[in-house]
N, C-alpha and C. Protein backbone atom coordinates (compact mmCIF):
# COMPACT_ATOMS: atom_id res chain seq x y z
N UNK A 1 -7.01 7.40 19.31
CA UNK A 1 -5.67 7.86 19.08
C UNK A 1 -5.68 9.38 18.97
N UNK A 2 -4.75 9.99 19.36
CA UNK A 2 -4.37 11.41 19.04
C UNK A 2 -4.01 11.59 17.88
N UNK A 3 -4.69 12.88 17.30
CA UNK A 3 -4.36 13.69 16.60
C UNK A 3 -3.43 13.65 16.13
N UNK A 4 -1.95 14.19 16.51
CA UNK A 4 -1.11 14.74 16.22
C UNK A 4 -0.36 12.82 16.24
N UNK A 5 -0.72 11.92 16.84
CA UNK A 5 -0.16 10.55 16.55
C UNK A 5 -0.49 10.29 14.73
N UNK A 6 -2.10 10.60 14.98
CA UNK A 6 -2.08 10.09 13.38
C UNK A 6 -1.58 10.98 12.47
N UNK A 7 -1.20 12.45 12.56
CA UNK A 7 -0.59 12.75 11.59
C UNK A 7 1.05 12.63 11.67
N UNK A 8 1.42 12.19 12.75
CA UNK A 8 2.73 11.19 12.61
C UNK A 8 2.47 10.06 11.66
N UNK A 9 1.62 9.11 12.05
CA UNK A 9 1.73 7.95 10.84
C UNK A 9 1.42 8.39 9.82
N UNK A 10 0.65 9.98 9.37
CA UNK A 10 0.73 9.88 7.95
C UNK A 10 1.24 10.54 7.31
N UNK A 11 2.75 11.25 8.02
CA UNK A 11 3.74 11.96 7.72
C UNK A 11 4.79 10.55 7.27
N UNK A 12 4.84 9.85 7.99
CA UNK A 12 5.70 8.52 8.18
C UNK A 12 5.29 7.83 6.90
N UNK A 13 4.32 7.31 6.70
CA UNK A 13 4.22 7.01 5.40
C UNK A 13 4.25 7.09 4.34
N UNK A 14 3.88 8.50 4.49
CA UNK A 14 4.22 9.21 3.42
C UNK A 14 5.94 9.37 2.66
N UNK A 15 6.32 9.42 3.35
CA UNK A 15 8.14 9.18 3.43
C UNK A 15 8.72 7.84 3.01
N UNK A 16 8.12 7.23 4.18
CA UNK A 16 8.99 5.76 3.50
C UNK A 16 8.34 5.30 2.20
N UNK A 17 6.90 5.65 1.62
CA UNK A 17 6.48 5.50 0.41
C UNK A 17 6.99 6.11 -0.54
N UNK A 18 7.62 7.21 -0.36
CA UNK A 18 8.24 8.06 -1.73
C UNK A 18 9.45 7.07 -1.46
N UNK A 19 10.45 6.82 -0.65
CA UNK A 19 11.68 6.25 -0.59
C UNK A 19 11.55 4.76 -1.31
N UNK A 20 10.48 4.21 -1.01
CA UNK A 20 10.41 2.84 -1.38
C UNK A 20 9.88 2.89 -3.20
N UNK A 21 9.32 3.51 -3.05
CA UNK A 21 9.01 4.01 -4.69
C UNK A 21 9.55 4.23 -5.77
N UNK A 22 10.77 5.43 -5.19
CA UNK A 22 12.03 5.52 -5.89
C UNK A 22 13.16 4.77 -6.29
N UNK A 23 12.98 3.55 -4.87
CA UNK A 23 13.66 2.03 -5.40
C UNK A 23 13.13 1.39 -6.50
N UNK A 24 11.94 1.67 -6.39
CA UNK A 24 11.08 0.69 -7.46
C UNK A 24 11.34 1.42 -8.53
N UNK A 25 11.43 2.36 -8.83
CA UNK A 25 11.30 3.10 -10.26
C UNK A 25 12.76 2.74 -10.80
N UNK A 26 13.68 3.12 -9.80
CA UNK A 26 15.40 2.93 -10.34
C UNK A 26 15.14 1.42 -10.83
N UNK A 27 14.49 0.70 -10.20
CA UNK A 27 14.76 -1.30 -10.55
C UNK A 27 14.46 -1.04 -11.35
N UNK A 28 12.84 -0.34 -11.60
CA UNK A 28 12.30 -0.92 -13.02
C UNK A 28 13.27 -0.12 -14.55
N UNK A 29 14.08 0.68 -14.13
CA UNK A 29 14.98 1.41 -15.18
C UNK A 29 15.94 0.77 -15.44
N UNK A 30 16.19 -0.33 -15.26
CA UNK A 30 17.47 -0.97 -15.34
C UNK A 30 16.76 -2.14 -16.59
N UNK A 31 15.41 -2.18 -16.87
CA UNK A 31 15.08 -2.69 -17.68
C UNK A 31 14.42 -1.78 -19.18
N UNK A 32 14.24 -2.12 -20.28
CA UNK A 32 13.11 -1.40 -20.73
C UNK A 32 12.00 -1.52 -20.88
N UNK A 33 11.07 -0.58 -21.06
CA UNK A 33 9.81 -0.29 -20.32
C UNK A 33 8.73 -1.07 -21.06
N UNK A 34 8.89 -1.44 -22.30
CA UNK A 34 8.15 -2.53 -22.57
C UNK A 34 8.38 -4.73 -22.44
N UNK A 35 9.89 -4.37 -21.88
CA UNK A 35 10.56 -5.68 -21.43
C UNK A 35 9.99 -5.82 -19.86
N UNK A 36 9.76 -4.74 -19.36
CA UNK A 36 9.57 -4.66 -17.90
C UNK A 36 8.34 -5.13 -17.72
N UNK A 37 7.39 -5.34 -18.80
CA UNK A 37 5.56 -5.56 -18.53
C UNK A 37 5.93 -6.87 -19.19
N UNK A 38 6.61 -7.57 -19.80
CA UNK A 38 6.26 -8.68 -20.50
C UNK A 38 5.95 -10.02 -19.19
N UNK A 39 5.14 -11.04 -19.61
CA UNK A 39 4.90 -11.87 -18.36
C UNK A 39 5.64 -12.24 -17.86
N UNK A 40 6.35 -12.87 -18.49
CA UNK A 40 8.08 -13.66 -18.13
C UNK A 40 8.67 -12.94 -16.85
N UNK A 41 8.97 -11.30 -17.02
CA UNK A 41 9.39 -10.37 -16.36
C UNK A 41 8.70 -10.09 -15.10
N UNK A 42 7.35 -9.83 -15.00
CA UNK A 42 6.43 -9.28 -14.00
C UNK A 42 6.32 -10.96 -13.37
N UNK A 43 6.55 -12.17 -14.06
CA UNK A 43 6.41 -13.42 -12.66
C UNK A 43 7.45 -13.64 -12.04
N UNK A 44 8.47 -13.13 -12.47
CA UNK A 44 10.00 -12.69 -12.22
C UNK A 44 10.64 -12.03 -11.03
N UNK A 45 9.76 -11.07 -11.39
CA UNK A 45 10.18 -9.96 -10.14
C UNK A 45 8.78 -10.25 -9.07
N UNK A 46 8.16 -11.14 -9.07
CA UNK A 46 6.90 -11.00 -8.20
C UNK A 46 7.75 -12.76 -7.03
N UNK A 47 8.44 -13.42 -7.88
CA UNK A 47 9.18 -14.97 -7.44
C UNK A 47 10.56 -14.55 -6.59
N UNK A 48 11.09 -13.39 -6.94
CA UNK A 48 12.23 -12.60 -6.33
C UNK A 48 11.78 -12.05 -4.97
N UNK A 49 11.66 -13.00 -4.16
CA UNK A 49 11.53 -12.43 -2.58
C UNK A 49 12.02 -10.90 -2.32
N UNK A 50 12.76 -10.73 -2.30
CA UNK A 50 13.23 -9.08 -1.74
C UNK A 50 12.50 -8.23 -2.19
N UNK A 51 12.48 -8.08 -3.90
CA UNK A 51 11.57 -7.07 -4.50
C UNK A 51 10.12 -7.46 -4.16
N UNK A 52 9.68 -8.59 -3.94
CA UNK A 52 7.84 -8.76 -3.49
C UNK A 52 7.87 -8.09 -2.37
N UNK A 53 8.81 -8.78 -1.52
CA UNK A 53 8.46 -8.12 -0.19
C UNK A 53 8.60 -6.78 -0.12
N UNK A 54 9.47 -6.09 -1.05
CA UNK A 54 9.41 -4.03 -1.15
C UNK A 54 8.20 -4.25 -1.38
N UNK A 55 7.70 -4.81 -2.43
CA UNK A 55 6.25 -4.10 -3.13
C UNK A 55 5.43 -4.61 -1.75
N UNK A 56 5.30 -5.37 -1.80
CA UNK A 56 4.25 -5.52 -0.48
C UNK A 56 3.95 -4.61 0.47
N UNK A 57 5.36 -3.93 1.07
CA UNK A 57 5.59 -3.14 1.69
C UNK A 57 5.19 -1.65 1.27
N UNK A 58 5.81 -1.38 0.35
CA UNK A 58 4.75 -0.13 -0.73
C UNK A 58 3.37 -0.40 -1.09
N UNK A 59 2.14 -1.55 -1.11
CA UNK A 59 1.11 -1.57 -0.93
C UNK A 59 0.58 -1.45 0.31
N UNK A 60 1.49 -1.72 1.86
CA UNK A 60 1.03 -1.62 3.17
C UNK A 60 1.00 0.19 3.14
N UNK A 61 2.15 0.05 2.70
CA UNK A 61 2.21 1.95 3.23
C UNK A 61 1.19 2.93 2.51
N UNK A 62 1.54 2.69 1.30
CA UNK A 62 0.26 3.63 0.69
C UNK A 62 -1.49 3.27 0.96
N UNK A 63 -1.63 1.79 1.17
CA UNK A 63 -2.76 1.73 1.33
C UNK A 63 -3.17 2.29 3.13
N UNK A 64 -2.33 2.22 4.39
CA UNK A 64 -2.53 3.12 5.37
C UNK A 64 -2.42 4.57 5.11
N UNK A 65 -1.27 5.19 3.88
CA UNK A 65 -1.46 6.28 3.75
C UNK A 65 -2.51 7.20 3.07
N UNK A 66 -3.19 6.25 2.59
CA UNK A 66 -4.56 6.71 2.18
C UNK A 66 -5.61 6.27 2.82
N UNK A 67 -5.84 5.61 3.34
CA UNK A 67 -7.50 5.28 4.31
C UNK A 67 -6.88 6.40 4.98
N UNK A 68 -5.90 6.83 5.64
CA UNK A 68 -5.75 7.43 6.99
C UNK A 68 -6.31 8.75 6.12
N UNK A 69 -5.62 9.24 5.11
CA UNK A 69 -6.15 10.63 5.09
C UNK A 69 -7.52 10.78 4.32
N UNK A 70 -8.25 9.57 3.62
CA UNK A 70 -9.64 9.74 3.24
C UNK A 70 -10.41 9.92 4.55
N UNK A 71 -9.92 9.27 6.01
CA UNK A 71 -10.56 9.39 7.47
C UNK A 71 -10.23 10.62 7.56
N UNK A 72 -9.24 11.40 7.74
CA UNK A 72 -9.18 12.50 8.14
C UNK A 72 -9.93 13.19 7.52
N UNK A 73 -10.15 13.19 6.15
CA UNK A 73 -11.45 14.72 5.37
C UNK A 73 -12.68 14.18 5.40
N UNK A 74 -13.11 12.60 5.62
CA UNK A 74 -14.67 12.29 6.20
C UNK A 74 -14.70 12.93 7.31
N UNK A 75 -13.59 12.86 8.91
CA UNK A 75 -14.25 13.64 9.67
C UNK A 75 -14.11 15.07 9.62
N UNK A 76 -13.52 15.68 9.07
CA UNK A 76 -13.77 16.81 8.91
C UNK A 76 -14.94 17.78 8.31
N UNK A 77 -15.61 16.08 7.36
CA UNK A 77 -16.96 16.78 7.07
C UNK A 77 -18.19 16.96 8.27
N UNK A 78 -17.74 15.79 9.17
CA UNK A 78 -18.93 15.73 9.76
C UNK A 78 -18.60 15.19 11.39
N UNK A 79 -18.62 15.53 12.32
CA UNK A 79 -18.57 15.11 13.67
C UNK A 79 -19.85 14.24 14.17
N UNK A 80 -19.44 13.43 15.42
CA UNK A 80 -20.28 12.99 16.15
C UNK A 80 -20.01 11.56 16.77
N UNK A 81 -19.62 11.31 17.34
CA UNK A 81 -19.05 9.81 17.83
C UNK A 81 -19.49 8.48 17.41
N UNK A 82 -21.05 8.19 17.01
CA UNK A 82 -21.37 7.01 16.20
C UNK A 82 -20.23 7.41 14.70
N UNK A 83 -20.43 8.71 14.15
CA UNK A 83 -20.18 8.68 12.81
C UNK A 83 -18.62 8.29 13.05
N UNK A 84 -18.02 9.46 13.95
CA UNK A 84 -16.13 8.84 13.51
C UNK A 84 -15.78 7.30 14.04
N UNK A 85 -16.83 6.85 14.51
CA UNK A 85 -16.31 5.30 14.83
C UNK A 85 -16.40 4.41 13.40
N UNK A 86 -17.81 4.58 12.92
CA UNK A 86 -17.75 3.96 11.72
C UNK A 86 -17.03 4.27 10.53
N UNK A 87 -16.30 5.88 10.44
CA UNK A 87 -15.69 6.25 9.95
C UNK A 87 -14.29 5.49 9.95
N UNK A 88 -13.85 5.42 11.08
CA UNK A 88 -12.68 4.63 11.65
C UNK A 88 -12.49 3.48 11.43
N UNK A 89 -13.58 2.48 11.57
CA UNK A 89 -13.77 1.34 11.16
C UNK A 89 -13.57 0.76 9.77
N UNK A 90 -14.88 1.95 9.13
CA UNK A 90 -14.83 1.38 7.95
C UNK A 90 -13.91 1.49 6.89
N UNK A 91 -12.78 2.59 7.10
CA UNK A 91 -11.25 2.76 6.59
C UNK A 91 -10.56 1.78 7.02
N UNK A 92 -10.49 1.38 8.34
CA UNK A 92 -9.55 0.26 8.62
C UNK A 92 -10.00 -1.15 7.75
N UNK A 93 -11.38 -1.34 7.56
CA UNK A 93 -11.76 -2.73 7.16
C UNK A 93 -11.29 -2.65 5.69
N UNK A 94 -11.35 -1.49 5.12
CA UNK A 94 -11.23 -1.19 3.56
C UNK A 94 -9.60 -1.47 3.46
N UNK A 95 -9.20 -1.01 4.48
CA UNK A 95 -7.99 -0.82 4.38
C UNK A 95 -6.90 -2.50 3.89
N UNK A 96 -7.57 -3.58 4.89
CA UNK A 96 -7.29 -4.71 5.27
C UNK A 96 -8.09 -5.19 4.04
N UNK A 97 -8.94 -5.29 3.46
CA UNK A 97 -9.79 -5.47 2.74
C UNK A 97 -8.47 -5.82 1.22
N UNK A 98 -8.32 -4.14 0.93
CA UNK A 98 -7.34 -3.72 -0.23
C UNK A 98 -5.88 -4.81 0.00
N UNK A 99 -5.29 -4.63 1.33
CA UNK A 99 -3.87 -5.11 1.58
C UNK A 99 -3.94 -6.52 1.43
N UNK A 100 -5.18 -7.55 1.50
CA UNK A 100 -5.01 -8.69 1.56
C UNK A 100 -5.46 -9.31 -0.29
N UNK A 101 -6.24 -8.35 -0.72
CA UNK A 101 -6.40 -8.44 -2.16
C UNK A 101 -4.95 -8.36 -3.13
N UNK A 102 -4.03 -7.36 -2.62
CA UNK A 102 -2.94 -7.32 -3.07
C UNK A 102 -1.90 -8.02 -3.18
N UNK A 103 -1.98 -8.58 -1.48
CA UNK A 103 -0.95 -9.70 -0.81
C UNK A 103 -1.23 -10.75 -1.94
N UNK A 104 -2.80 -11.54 -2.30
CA UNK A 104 -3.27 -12.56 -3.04
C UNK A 104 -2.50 -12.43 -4.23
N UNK A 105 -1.76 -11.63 -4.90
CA UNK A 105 -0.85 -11.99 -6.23
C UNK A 105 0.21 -11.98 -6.26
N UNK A 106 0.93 -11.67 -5.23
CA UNK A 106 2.63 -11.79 -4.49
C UNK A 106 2.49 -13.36 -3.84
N UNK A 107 1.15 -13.88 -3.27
CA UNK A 107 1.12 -15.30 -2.36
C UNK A 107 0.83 -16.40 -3.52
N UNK A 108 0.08 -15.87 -4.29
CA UNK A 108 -0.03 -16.92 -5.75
C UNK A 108 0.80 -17.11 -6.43
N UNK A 109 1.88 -16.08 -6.91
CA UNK A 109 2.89 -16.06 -7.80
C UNK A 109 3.82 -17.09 -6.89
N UNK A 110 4.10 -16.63 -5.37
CA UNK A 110 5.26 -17.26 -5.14
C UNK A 110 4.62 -18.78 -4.78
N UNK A 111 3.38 -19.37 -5.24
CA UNK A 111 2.61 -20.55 -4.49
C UNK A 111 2.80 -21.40 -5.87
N UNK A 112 3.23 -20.52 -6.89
CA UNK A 112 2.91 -21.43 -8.38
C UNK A 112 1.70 -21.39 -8.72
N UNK A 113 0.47 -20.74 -8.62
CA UNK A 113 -0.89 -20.59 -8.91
C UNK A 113 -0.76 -20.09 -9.78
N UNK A 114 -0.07 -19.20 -10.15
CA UNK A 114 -0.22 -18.39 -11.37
C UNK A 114 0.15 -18.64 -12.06
């Protein structure tokens, strides 16, 4: 991929993550801040389809918006085509790695596991 593509996606993410964030913060203000952590509350808003699926969506984005730019300052330490492949790789696997660990408590909550 080009350059200037990936710092499109990590301009892009960066954006819709502050936007989606700021939803989340206004929701969670509409409660108070120790009502907002109680269990009742957090299996609540995790069983509420719309808000899982934001958060989900705010774990996709930030977790691409960070592998992408931990890849960008690994290669900047170091060039060479074996290295930025595994570099590449091994952000993407981390990446998928993190997003499906996350997905697992939005897919449990709404499965009744929890």
């Amino acid at each position: 991929m080009r350059e200037s593509t990936i710092m499109k996606i990590h301009y892009g993410t960066a954006l819709a993550a502050v936007a989606l964030v700021a939803v989340h913060i206004l929701m969670r203000l509409t409660q108070g801040f120790a009502e907002s952590l109680e269990y009742e509350s957090v299996i609540a808003n995790y069983k509420f389809i719309p808000y899982a699926a934001m958060l989900e969506l705010i774990l996709i984005l930030l977790a691409v918006h960070g592998f992408n730019g931990l890849r960008v300052i690994l290669l900047e330490l170091k060039q060479g085509r074996t290295y930025e492949k595994a570099v590449s790789y091994g952000c993407l696997a981390a990446m998928i790695a993190l997003i499906a660990y996350g997905s697992r408590t939005i897919i449990m909550t709404n499965m009744g596991i929890v």
